[in-house]
C-alpha atoms as a PDB file:
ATOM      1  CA  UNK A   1       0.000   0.000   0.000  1.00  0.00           C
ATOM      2  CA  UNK A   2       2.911   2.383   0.995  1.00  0.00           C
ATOM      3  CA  UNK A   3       4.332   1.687  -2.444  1.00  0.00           C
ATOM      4  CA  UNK A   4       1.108   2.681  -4.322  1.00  0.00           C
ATOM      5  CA  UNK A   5       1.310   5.933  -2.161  1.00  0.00           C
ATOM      6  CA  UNK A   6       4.529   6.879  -3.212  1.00  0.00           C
ATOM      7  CA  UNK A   7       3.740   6.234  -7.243  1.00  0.00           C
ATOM      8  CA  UNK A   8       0.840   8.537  -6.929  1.00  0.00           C
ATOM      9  CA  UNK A   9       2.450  10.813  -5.708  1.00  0.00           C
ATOM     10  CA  UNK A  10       5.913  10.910  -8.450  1.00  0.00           C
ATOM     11  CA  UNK A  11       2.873  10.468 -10.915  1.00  0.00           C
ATOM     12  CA  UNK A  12       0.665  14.048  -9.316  1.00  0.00           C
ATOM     13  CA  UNK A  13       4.271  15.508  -8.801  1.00  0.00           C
ATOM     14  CA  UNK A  14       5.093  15.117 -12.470  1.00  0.00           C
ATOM     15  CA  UNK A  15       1.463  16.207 -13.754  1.00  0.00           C
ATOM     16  CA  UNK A  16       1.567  19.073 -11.650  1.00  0.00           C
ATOM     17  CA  UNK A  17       4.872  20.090 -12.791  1.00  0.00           C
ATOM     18  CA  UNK A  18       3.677  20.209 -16.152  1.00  0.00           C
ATOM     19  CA  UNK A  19       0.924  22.225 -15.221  1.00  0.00           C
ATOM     20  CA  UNK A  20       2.671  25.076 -13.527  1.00  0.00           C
ATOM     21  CA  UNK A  21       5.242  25.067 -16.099  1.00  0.00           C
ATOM     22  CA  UNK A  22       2.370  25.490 -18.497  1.00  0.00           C
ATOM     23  CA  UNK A  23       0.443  28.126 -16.756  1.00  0.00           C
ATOM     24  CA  UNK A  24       3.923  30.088 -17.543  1.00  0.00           C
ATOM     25  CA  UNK A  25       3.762  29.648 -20.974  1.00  0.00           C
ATOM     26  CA  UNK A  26       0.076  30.300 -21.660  1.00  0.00           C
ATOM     27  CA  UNK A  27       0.886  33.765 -20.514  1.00  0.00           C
ATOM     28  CA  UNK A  28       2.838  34.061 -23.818  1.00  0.00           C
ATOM     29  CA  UNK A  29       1.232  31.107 -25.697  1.00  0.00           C
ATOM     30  CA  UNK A  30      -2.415  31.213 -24.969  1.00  0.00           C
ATOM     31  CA  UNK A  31      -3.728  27.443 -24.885  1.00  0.00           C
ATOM     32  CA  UNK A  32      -6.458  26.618 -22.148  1.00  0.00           C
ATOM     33  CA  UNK A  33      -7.665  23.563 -24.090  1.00  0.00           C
ATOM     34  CA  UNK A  34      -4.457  21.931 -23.552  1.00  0.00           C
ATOM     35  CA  UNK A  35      -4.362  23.174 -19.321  1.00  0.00           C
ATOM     36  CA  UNK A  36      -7.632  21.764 -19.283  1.00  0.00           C
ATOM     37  CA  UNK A  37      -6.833  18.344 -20.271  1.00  0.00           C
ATOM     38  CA  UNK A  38      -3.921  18.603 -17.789  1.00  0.00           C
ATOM     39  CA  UNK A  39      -6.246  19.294 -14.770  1.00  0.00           C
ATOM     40  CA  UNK A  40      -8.410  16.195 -15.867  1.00  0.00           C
ATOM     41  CA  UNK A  41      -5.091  14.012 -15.979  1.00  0.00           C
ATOM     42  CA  UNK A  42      -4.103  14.869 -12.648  1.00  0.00           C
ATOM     43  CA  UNK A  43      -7.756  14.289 -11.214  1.00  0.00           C
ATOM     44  CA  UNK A  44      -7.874  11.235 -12.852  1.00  0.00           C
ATOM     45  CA  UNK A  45      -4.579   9.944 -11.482  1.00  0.00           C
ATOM     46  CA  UNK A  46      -6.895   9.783  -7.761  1.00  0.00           C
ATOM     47  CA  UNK A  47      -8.873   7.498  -9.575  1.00  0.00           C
ATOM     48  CA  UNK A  48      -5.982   5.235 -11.471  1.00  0.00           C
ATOM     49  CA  UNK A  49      -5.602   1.687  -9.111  1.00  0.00           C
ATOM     50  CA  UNK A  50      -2.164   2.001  -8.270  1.00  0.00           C
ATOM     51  CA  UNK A  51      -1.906  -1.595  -7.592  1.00  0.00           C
ATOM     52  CA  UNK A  52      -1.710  -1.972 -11.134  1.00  0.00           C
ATOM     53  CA  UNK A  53       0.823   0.505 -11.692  1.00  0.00           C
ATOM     54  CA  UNK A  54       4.473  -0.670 -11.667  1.00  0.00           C
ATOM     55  CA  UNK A  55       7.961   1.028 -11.079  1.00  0.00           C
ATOM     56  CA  UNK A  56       8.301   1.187 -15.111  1.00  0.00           C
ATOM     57  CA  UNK A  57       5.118   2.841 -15.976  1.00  0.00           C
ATOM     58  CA  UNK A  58       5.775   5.799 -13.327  1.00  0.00           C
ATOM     59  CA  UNK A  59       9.833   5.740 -14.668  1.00  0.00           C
ATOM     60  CA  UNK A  60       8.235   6.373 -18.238  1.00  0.00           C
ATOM     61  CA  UNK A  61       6.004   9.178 -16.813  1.00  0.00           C
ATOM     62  CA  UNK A  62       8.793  10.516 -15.076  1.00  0.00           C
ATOM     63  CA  UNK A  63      10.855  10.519 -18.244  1.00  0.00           C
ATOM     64  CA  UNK A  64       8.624  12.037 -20.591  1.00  0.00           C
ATOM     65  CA  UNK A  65       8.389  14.834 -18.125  1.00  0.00           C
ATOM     66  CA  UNK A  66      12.060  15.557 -17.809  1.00  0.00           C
ATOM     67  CA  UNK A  67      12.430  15.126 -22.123  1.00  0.00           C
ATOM     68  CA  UNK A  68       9.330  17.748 -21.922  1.00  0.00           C
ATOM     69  CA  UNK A  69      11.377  19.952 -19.476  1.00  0.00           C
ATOM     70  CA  UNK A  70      14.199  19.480 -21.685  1.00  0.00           C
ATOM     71  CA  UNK A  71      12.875  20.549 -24.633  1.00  0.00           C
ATOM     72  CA  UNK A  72      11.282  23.739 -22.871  1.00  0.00           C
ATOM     73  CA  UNK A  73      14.736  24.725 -21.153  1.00  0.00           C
ATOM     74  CA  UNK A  74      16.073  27.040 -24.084  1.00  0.00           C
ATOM     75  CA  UNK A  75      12.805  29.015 -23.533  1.00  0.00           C
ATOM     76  CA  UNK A  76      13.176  29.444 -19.998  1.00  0.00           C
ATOM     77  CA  UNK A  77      16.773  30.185 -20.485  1.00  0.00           C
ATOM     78  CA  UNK A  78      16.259  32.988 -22.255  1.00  0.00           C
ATOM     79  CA  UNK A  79      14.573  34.777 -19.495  1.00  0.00           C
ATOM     80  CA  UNK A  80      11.663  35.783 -21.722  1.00  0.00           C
ATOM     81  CA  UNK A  81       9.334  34.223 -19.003  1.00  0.00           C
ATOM     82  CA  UNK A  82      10.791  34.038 -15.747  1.00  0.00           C
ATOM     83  CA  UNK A  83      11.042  31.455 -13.167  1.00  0.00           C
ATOM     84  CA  UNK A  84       8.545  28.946 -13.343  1.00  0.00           C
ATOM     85  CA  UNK A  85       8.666  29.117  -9.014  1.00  0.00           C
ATOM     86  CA  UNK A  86       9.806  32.067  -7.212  1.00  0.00           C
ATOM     87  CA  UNK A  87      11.202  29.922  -4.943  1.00  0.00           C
ATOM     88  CA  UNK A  88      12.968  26.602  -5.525  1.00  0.00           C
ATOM     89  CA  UNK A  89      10.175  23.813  -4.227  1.00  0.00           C
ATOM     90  CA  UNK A  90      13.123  21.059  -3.517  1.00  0.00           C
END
């Protein structure tokens, strides 16, 4: 059970990543269809049955999130945006 806690909360933690990091962009790159769909996904995930869920299904979430991040760095690094949080959450 305490390992089912744990993936749901690496899966939220990437969803809601993605989310703040789009709520930055949106300012610049207006697309509330695609937050929308976001916010579903991560109420959804308190439905998923985690016992079903294995180390290598939240690994591949967890990667596609950090190649998303990756691919969204140069934009950030530019400073046209600013920080996604003011301060650092880890």
């Amino acid at each position: 059970m305490e390992l089912e806690k744990k993936y749901r909360l690496r899966v939220k933690s990437c969803i809601g990543t993605i989310i703040d990091v789009h709520k930055i962009l949106g300012d610049k790159y207006d697309n509330e269809d695609f937050l929308a769909q976001f916010e579903e996904l991560r109420q959804a995930v308190e439905c998923l049955d985690m016992s079903m869920v294995s180390e290598g299904d939240v690994l591949m979430v967890e990667r596609a999130t950090n190649a998303l991040l990756k691919e969204l760095r140069s934009i950030f690094k530019a400073g046209e945006l600013g920080p996604v949080y003011q301060v650092p959450k880890n």
